[in-house]
C-alpha atoms as a PDB file:
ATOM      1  CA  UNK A   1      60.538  78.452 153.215  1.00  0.00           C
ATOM      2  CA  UNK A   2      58.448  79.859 156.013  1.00  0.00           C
ATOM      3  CA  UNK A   3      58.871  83.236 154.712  1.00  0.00           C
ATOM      4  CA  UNK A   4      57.911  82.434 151.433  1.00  0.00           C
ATOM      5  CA  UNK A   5      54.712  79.865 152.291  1.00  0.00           C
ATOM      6  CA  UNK A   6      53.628  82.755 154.443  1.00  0.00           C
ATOM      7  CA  UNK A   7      53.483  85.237 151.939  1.00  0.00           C
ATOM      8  CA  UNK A   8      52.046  82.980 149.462  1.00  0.00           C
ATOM      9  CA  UNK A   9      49.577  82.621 151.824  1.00  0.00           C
ATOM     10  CA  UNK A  10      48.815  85.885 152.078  1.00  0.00           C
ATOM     11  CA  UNK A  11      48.598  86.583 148.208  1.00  0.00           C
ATOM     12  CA  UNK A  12      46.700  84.068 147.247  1.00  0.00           C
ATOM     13  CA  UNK A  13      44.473  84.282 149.792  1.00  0.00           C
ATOM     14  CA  UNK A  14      44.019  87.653 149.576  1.00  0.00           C
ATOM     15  CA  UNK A  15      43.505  87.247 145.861  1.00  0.00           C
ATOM     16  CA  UNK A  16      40.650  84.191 146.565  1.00  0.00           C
ATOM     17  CA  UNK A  17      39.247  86.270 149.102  1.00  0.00           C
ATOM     18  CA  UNK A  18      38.586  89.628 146.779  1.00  0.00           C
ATOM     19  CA  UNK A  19      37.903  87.429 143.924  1.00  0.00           C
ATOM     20  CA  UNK A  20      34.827  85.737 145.203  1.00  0.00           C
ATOM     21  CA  UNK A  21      33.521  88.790 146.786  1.00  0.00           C
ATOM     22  CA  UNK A  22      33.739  90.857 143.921  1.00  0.00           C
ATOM     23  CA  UNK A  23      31.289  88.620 142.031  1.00  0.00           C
ATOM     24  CA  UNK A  24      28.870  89.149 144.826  1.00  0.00           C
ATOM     25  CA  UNK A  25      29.554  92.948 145.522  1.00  0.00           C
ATOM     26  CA  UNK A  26      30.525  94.260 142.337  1.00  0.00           C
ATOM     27  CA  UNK A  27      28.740  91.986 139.804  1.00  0.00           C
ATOM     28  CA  UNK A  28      28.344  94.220 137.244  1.00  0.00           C
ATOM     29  CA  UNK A  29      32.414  94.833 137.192  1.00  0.00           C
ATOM     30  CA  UNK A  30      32.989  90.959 136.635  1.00  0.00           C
ATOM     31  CA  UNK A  31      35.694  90.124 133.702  1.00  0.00           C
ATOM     32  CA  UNK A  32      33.843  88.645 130.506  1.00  0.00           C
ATOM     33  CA  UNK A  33      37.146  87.961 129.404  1.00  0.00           C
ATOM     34  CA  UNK A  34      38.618  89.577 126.004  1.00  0.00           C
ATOM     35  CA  UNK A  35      38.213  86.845 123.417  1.00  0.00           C
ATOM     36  CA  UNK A  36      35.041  85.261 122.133  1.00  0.00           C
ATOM     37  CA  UNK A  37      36.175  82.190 123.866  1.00  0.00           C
ATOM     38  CA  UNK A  38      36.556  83.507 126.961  1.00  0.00           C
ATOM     39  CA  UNK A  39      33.280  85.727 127.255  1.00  0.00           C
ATOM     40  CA  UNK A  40      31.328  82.541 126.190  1.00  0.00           C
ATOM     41  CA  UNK A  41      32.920  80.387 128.502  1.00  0.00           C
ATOM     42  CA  UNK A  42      32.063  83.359 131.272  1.00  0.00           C
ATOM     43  CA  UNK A  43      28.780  83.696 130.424  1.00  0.00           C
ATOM     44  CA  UNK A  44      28.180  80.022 129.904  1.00  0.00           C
ATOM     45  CA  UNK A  45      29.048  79.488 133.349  1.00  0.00           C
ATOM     46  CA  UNK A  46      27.307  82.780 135.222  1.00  0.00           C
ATOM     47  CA  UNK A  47      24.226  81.628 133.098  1.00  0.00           C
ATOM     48  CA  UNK A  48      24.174  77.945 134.509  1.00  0.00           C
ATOM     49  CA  UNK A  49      24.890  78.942 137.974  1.00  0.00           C
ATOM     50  CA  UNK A  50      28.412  77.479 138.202  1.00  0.00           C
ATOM     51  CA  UNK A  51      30.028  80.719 139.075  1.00  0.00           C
ATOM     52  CA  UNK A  52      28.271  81.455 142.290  1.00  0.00           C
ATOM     53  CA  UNK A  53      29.356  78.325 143.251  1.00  0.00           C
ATOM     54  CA  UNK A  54      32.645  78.408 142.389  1.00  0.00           C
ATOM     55  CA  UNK A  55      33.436  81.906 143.781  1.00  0.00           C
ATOM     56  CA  UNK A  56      31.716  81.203 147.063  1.00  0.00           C
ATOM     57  CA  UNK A  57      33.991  77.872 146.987  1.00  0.00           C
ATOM     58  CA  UNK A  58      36.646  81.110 146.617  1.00  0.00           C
ATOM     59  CA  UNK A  59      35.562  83.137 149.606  1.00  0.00           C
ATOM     60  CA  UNK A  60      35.695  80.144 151.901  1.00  0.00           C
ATOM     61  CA  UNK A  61      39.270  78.694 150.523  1.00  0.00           C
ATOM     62  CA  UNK A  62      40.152  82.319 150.838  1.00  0.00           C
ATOM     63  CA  UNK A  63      39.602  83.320 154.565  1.00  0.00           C
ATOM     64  CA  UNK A  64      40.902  79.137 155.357  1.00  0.00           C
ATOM     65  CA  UNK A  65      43.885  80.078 153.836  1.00  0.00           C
ATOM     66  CA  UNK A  66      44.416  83.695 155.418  1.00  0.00           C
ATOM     67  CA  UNK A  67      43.399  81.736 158.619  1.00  0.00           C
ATOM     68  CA  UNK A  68      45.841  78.730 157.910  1.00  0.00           C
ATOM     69  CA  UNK A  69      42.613  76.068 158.448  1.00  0.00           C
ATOM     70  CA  UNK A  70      42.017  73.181 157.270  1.00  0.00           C
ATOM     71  CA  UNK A  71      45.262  73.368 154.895  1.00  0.00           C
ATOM     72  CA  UNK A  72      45.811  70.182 153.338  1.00  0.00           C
ATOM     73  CA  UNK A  73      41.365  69.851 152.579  1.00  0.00           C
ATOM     74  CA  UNK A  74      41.519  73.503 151.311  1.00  0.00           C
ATOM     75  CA  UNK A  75      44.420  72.813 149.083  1.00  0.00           C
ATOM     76  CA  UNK A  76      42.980  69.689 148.018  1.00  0.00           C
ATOM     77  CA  UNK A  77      39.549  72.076 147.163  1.00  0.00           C
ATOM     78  CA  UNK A  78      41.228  74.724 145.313  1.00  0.00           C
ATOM     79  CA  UNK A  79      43.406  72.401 143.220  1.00  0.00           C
ATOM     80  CA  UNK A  80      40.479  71.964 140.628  1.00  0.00           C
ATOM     81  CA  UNK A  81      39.800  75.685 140.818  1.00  0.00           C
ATOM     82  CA  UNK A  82      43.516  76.524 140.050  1.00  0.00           C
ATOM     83  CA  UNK A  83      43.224  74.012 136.818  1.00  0.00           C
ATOM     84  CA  UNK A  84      40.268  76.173 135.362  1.00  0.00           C
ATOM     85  CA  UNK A  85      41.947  79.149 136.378  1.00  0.00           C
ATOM     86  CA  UNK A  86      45.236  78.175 134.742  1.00  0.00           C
ATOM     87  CA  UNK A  87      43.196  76.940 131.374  1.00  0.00           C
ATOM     88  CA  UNK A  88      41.497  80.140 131.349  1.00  0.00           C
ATOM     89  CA  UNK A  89      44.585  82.040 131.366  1.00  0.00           C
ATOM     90  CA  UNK A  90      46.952  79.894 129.076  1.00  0.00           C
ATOM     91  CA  UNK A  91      44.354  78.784 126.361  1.00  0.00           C
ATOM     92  CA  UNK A  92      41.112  81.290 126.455  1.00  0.00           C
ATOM     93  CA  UNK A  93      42.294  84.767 127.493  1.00  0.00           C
ATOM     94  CA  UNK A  94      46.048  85.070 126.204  1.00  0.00           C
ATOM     95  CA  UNK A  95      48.506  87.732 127.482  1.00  0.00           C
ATOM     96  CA  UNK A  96      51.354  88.796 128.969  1.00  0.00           C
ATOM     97  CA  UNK A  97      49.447  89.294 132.716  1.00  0.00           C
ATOM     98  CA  UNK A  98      47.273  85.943 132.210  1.00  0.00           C
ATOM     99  CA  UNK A  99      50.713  83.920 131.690  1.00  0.00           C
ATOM    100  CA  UNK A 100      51.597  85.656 135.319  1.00  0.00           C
ATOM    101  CA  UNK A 101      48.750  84.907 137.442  1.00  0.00           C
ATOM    102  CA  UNK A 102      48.873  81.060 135.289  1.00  0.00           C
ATOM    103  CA  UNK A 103      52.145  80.885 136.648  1.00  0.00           C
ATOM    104  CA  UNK A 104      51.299  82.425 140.089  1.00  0.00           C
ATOM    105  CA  UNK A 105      48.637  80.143 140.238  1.00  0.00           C
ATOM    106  CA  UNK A 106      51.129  77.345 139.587  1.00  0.00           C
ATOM    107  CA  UNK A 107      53.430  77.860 142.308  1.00  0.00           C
ATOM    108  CA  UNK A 108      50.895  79.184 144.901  1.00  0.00           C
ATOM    109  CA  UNK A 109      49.320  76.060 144.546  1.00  0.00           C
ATOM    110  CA  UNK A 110      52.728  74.141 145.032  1.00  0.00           C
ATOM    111  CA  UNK A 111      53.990  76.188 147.797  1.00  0.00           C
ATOM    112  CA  UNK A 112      50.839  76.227 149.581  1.00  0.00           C
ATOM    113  CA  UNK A 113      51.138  72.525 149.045  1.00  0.00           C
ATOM    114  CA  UNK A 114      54.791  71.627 150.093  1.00  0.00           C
ATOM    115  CA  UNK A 115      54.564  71.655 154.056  1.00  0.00           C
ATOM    116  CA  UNK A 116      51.711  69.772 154.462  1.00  0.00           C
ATOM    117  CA  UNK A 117      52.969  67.478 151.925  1.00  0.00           C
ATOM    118  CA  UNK A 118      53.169  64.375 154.462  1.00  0.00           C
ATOM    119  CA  UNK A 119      49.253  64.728 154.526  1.00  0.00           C
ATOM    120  CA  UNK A 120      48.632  63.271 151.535  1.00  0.00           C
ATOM    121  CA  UNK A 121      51.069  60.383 151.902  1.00  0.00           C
ATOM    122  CA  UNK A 122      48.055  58.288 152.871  1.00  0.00           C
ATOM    123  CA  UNK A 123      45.635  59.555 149.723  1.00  0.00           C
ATOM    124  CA  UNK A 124      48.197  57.573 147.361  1.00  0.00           C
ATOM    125  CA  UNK A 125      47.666  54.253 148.561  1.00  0.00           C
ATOM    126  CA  UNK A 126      46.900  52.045 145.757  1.00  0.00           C
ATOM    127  CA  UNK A 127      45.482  49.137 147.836  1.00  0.00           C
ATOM    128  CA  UNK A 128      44.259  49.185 151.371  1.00  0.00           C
ATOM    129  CA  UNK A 129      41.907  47.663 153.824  1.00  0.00           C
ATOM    130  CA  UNK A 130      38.405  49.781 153.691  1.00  0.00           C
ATOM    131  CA  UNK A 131      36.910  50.725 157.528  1.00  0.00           C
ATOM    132  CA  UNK A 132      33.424  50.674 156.942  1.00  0.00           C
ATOM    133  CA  UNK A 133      32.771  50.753 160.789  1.00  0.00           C
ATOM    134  CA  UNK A 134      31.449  53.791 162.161  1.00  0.00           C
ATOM    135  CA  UNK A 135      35.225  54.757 164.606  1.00  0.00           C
ATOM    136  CA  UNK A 136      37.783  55.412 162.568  1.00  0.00           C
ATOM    137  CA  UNK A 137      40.607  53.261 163.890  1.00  0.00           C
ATOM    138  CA  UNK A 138      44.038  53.783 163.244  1.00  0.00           C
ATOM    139  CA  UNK A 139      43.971  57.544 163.434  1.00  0.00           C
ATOM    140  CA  UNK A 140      43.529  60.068 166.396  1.00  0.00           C
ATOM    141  CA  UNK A 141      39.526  60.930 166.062  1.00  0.00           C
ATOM    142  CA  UNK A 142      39.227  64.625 166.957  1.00  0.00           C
ATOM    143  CA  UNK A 143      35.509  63.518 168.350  1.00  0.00           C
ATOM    144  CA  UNK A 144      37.320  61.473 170.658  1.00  0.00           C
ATOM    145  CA  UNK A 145      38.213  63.572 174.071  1.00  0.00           C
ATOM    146  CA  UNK A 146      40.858  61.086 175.188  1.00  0.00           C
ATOM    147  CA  UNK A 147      42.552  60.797 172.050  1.00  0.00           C
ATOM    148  CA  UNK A 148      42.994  64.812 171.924  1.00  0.00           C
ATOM    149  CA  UNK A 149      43.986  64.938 175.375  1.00  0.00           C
ATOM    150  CA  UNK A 150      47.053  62.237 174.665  1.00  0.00           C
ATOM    151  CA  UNK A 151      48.549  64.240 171.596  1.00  0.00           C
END
């Protein structure tokens, strides 16, 4: 599994990477997309400003993920991401290569996913006792010196 989550790593965050940074460097090479659908939905989004944000959200998921930072957060950011991207490919730009990268998309997401799986045990509590102090208690504080030094 090692092998494979590292490679996945690389890919998609190769592929996050170049993708944001061609909409900055190359903008005038930027997909519209090949059915009406899709070019409106492109342009409907570079028009309202959306896509800078979401492909700067790329180029900093991107270099996390080549990095290996911040994995569970930046797999928790690009999940949303992955959803448009996998709606864009299965319902407004149909084809044999936008069924790959849906699927690639897919199980990148999932095998980026798997090992820190145990990470977001405690996001699926139903119930709980809210901390509204200003420590977190409970939890190792990586602001706290003697905490870090004990782990």
């Amino acid at each position: 599994m090692r092998i494979v989550y590292g490679t996945c790593r690389i890919a998609f965050g190769g592929w996050y990477l170049f993708s944001g940074l061609w909409h900055f460097l190359w903008p005038w090479l930027q997909p519209m997309g090949s059915t009406p659908e899709a070019i409106a939905f492109t342009r409907a989004m570079l028009a309202s400003g959306l896509f800078d944000w979401v492909k700067a959200i790329e180029v900093v998921t991107g270099l996390l993920i080549l990095a290996n930072r911040a994995m569970p957060l930046t797999v928790i950011a690009i999940t949303p991401l992955n959803a448009v991207i996998v709606f864009w490919n299965l319902v407004l730009d149909q084809g044999l290569i936008d069924y790959a990268f849906a699927a690639f998309t897919v199980v990148a997401n999932a095998v980026l996913a798997w090992p820190w799986r145990m990470s977001y045990l405690p996001l699926l509590v139903w119930t709980g006792r809210p901390d509204y102090g200003l420590r977190p208690t409970g939890a190792i504080s990586p602001l706290d010196p003697d905490q870090c030094s004990r782990t």
